[in-house]
PDB file of N, CA and C in Angstrom:
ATOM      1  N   UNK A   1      43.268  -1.615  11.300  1.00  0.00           N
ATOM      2  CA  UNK A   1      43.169  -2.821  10.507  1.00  0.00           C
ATOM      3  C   UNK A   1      42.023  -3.713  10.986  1.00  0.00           C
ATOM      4  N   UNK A   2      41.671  -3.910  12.306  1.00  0.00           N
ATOM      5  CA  UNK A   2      40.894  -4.292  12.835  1.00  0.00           C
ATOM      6  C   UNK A   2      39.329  -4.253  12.645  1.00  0.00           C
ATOM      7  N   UNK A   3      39.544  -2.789  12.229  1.00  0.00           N
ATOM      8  CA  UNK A   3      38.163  -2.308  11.406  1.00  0.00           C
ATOM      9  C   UNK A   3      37.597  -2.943  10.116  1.00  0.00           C
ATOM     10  N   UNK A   4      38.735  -2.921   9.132  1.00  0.00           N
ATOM     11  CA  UNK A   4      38.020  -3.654   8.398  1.00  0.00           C
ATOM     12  C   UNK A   4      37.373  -4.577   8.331  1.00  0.00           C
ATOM     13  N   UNK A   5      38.149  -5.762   9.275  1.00  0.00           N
ATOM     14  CA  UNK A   5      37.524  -7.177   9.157  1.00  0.00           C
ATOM     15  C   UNK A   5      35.912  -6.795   9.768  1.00  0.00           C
ATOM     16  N   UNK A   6      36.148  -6.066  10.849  1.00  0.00           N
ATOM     17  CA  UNK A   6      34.647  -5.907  11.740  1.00  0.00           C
ATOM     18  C   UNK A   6      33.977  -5.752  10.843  1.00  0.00           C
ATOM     19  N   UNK A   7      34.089  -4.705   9.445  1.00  0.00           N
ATOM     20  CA  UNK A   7      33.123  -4.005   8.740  1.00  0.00           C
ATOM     21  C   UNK A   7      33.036  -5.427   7.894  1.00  0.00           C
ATOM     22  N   UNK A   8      33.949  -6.032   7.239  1.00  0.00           N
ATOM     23  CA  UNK A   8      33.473  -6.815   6.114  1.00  0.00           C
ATOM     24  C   UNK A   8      32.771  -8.132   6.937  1.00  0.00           C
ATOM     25  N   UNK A   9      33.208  -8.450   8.004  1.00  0.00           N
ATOM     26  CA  UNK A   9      31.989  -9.174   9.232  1.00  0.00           C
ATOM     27  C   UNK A   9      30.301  -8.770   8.973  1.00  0.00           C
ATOM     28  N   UNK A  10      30.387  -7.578   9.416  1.00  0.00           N
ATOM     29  CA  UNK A  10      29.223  -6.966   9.352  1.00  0.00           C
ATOM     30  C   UNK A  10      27.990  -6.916   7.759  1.00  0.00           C
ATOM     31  N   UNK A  11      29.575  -6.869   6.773  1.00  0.00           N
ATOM     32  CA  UNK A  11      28.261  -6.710   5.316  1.00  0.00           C
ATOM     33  C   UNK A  11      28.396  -8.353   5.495  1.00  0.00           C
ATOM     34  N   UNK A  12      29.384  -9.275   5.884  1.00  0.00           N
ATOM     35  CA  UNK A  12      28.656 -10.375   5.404  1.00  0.00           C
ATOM     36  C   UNK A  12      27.178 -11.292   5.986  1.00  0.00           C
ATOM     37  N   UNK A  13      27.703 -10.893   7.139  1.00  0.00           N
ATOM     38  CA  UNK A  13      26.426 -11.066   8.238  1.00  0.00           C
ATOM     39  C   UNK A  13      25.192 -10.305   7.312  1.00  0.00           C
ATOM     40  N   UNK A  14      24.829  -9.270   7.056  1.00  0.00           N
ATOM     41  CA  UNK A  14      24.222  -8.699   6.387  1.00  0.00           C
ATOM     42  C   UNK A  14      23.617  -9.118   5.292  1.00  0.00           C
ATOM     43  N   UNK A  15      24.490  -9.076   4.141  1.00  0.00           N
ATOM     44  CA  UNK A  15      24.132 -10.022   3.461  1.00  0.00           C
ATOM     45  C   UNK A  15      23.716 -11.478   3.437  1.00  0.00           C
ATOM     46  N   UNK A  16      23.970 -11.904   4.193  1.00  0.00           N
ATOM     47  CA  UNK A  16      23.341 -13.242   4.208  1.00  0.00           C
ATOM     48  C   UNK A  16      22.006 -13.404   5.297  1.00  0.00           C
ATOM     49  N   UNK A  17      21.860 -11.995   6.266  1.00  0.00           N
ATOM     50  CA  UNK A  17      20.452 -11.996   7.038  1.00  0.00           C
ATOM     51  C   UNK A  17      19.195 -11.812   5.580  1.00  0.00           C
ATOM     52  N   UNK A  18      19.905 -10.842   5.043  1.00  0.00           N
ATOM     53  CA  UNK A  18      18.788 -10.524   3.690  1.00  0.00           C
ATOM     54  C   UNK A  18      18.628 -11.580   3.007  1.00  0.00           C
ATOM     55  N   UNK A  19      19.154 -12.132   2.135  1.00  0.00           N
ATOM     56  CA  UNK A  19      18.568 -13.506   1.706  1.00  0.00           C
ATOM     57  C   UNK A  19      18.305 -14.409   2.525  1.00  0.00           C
ATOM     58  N   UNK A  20      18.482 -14.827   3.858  1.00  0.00           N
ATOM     59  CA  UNK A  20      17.700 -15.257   4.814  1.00  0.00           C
ATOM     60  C   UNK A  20      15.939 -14.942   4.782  1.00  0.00           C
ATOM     61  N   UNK A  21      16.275 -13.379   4.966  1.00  0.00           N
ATOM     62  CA  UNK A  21      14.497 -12.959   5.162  1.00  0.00           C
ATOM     63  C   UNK A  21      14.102 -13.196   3.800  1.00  0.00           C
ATOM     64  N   UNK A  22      14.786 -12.918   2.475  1.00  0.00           N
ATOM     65  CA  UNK A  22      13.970 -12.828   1.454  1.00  0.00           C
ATOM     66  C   UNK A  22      13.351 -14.358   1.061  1.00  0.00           C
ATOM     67  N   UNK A  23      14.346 -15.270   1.833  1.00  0.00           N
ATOM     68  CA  UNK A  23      13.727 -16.705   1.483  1.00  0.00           C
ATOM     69  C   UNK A  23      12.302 -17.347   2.711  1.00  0.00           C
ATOM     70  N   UNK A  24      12.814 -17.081   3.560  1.00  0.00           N
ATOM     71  CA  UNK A  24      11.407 -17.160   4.396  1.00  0.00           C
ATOM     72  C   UNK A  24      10.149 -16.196   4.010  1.00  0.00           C
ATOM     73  N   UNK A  25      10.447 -15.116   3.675  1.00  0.00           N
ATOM     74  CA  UNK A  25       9.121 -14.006   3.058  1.00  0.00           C
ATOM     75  C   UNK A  25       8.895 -15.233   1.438  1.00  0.00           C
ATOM     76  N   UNK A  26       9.572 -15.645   1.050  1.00  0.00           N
ATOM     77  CA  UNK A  26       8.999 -16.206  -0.542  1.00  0.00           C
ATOM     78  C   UNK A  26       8.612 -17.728   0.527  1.00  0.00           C
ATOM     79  N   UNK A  27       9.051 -18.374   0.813  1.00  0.00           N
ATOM     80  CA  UNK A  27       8.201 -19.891   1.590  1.00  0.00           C
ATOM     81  C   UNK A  27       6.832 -19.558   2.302  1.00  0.00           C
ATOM     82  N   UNK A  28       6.819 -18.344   3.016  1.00  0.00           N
ATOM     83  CA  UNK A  28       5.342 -17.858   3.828  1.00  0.00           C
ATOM     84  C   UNK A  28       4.775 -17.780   2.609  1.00  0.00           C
ATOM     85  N   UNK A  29       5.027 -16.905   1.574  1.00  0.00           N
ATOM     86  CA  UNK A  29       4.185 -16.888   0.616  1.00  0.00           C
ATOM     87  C   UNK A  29       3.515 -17.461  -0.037  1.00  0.00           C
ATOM     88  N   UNK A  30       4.494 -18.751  -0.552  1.00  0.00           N
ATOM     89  CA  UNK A  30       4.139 -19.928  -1.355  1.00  0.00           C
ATOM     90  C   UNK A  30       3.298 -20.531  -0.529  1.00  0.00           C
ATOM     91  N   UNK A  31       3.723 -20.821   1.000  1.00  0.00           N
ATOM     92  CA  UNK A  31       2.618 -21.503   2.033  1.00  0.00           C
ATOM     93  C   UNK A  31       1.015 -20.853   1.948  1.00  0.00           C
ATOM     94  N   UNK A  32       0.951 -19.570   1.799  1.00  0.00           N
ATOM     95  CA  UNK A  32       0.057 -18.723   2.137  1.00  0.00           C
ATOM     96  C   UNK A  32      -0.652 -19.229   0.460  1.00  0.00           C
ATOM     97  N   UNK A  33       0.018 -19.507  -0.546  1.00  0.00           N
ATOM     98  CA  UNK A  33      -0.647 -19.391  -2.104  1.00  0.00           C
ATOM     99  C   UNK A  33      -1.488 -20.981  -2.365  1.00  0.00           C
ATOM    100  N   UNK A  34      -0.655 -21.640  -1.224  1.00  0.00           N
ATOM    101  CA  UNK A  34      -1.098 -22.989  -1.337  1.00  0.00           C
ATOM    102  C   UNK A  34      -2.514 -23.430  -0.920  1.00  0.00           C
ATOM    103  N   UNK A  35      -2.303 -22.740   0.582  1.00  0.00           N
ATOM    104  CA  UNK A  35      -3.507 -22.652   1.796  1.00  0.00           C
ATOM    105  C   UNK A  35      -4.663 -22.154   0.446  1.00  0.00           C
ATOM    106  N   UNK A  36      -4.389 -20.946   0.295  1.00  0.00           N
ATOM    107  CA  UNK A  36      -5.581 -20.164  -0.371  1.00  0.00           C
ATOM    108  C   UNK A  36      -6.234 -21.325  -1.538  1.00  0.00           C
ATOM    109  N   UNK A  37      -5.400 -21.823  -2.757  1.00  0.00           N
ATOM    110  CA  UNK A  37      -5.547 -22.632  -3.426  1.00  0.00           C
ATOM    111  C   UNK A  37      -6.370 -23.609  -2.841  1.00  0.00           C
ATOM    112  N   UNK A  38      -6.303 -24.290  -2.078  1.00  0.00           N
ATOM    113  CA  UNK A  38      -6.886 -25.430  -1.485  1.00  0.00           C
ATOM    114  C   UNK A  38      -8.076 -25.014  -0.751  1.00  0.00           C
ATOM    115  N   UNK A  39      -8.817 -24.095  -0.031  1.00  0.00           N
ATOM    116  CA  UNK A  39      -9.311 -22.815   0.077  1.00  0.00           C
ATOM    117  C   UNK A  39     -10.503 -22.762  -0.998  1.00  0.00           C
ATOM    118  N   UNK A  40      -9.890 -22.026  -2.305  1.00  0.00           N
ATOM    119  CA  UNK A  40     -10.360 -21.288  -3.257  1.00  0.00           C
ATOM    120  C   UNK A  40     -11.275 -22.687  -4.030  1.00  0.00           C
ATOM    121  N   UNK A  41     -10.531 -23.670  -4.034  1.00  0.00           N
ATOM    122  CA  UNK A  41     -10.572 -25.276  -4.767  1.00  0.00           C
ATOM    123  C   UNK A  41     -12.009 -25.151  -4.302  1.00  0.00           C
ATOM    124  N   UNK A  42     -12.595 -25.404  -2.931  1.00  0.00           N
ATOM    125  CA  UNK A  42     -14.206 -26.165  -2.444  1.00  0.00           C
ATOM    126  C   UNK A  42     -14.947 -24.697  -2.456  1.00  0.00           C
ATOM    127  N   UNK A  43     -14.773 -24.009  -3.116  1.00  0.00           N
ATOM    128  CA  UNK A  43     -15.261 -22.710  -3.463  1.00  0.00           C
ATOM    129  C   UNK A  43     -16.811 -23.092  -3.989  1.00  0.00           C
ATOM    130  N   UNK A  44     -17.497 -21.883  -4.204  1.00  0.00           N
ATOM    131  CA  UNK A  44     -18.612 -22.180  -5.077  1.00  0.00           C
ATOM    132  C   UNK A  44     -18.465 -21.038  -6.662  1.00  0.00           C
ATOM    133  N   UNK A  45     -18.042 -21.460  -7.418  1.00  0.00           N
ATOM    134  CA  UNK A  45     -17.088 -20.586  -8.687  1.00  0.00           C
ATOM    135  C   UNK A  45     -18.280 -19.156  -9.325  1.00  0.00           C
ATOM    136  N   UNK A  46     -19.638 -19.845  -8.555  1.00  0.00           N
ATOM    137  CA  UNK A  46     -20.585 -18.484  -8.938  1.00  0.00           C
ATOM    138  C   UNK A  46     -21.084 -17.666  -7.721  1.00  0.00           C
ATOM    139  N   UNK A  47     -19.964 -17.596  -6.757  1.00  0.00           N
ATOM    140  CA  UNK A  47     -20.785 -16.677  -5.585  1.00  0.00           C
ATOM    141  C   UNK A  47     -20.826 -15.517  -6.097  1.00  0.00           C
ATOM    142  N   UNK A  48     -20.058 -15.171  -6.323  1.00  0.00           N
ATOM    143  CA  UNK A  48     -19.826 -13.516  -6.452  1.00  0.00           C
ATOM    144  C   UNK A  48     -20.967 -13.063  -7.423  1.00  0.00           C
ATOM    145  N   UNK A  49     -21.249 -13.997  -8.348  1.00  0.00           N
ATOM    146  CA  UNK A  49     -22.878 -14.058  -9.356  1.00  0.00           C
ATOM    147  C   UNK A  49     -23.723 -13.389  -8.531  1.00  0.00           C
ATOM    148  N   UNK A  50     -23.629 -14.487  -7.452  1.00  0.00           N
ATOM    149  CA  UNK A  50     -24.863 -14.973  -6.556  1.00  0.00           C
ATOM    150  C   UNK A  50     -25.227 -13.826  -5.869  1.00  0.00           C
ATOM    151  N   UNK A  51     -24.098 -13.456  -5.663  1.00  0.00           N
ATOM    152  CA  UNK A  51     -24.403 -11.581  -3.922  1.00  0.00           C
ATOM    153  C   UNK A  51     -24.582 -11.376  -5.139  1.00  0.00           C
ATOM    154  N   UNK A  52     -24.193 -10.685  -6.247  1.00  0.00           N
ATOM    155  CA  UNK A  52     -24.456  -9.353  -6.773  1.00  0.00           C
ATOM    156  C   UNK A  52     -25.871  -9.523  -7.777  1.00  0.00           C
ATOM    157  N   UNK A  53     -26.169 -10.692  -7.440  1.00  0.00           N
ATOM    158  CA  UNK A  53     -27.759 -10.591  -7.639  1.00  0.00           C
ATOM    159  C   UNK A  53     -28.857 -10.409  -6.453  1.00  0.00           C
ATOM    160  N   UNK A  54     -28.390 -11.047  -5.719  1.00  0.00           N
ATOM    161  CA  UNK A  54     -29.087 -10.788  -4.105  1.00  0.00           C
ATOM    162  C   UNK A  54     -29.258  -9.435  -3.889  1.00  0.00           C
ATOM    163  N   UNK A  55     -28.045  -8.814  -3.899  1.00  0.00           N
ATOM    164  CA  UNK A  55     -28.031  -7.303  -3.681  1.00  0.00           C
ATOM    165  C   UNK A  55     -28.540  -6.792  -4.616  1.00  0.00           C
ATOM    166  N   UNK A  56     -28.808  -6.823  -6.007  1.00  0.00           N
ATOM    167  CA  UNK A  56     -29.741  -5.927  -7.463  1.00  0.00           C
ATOM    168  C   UNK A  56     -31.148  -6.513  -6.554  1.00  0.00           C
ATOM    169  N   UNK A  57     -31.334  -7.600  -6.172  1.00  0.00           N
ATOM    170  CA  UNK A  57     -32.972  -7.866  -5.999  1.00  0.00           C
ATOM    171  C   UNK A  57     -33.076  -6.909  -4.992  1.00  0.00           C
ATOM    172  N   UNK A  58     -32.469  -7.301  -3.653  1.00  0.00           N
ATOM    173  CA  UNK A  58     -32.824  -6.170  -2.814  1.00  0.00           C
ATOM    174  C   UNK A  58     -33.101  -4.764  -3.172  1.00  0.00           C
ATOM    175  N   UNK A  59     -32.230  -4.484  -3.387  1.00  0.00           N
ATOM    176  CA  UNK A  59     -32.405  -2.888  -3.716  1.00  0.00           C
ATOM    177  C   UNK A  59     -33.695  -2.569  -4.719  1.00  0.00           C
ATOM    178  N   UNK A  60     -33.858  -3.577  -5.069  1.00  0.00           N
ATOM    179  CA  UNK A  60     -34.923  -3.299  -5.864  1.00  0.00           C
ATOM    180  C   UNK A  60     -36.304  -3.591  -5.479  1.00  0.00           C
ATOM    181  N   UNK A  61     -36.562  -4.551  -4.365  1.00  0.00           N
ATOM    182  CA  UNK A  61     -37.747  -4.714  -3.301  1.00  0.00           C
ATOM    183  C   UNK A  61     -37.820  -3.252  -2.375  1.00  0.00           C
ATOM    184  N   UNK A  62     -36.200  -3.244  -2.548  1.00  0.00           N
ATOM    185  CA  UNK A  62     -36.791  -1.271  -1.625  1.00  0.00           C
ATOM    186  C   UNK A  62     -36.967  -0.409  -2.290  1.00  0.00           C
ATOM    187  N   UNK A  63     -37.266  -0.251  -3.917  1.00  0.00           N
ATOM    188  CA  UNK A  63     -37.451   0.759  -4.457  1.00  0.00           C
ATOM    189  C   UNK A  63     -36.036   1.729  -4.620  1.00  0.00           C
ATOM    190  N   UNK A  64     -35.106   1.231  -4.446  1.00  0.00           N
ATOM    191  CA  UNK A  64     -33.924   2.197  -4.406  1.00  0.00           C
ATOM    192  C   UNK A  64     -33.339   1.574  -6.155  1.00  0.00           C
ATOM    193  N   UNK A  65     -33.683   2.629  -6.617  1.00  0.00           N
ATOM    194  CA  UNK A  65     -33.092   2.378  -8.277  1.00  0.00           C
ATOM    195  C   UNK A  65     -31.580   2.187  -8.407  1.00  0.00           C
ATOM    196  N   UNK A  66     -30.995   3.427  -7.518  1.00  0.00           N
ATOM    197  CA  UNK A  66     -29.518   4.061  -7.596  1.00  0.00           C
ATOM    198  C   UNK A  66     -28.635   2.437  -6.958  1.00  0.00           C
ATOM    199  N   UNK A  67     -29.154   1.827  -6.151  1.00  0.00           N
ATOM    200  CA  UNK A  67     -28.151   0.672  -5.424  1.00  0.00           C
ATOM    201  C   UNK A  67     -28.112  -0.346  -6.387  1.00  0.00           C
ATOM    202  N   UNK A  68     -28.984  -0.583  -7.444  1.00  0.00           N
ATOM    203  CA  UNK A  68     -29.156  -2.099  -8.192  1.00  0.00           C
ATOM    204  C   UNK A  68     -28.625  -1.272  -9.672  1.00  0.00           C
ATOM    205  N   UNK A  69     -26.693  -1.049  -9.545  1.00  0.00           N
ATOM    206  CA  UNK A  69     -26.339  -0.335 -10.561  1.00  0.00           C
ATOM    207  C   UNK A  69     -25.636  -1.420 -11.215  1.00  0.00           C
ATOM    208  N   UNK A  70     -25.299  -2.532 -10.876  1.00  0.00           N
ATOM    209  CA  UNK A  70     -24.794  -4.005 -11.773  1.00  0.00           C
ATOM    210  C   UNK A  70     -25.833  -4.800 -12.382  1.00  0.00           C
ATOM    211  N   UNK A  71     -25.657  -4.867 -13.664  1.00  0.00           N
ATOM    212  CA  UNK A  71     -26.676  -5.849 -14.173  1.00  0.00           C
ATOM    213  C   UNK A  71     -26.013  -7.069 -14.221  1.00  0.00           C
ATOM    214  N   UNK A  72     -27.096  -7.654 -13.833  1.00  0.00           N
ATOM    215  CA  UNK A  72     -27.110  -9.249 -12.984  1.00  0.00           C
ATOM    216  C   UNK A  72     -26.405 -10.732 -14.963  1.00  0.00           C
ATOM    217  N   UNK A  73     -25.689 -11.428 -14.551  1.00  0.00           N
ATOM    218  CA  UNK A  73     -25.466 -12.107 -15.371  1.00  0.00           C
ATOM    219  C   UNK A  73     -24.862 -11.298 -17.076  1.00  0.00           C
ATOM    220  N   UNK A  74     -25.147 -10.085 -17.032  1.00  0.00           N
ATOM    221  CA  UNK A  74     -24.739  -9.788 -18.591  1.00  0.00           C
ATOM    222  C   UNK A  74     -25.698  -9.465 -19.538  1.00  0.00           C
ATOM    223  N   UNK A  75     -27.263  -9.354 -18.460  1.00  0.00           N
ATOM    224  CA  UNK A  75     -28.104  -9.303 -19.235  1.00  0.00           C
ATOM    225  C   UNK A  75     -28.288  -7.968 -19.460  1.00  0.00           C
ATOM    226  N   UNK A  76     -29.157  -7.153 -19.995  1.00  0.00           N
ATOM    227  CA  UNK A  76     -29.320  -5.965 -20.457  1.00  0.00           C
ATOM    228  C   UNK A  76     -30.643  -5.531 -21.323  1.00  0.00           C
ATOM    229  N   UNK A  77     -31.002  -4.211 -20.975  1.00  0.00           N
ATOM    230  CA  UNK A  77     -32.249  -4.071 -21.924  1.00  0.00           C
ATOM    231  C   UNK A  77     -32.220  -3.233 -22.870  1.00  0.00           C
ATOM    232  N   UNK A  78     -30.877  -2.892 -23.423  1.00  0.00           N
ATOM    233  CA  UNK A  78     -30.879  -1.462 -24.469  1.00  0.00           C
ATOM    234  C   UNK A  78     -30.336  -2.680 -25.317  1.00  0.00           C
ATOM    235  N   UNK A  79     -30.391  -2.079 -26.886  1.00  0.00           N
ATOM    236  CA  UNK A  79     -29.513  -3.018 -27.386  1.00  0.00           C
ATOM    237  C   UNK A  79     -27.852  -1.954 -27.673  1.00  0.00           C
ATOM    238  N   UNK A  80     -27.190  -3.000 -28.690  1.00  0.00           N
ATOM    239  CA  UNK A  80     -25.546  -3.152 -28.554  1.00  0.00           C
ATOM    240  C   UNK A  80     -25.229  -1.404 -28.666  1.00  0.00           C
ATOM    241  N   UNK A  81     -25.939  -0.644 -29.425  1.00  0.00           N
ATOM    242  CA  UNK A  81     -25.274   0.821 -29.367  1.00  0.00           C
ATOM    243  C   UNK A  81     -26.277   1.436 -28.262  1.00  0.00           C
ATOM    244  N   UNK A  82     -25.965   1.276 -27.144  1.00  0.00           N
ATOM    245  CA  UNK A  82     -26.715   1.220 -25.682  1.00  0.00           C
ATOM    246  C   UNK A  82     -25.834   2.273 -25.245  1.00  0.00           C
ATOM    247  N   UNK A  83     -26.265   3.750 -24.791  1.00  0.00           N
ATOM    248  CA  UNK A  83     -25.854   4.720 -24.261  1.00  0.00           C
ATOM    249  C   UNK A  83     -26.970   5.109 -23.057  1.00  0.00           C
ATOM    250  N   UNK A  84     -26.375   5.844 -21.739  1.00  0.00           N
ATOM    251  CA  UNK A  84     -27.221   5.338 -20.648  1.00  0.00           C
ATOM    252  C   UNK A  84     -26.708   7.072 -20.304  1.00  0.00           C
TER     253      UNK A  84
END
């Protein structure tokens, strides 16, 4: 008889460690979504523009055709039925 209680001890302990962790894993998170947000906020919203033009110029001061395979901004030199 003794057993049981131990066992139903045990799932309750149990159960309530798991929603324990699942609520600290969702607060780190939200902490972690906030940080980033605030973070992301003093950003500069066109870097990623910015390298992947840096990097097309480069590659292209070295003569390497194959590395400058993103065209920069959207621009393009074929027109709209453009097969490559």
């Amino acid at each position: 008889m003794l057993d049981v209680f131990r066992f139903a001890w045990f799932a309750v302990r149990t159960f309530f460690g798991v929603i324990a962790l699942v609520l600290a894993l969702y607060a780190a998170l939200w902490g972690f979504v906030k940080v980033h947000s605030v973070a992301v906020g003093r950003a500069d919203p066109d870097a990623a523009l910015k390298r992947v033009t840096s990097y097309n110029v480069q590659a292209i001061r070295h003569g390497d055709g194959k590395r400058a395979a993103v065209p920069s901004a959207g621009r393009s030199d074929c027109e709209p039925p453009c097969r490559q």
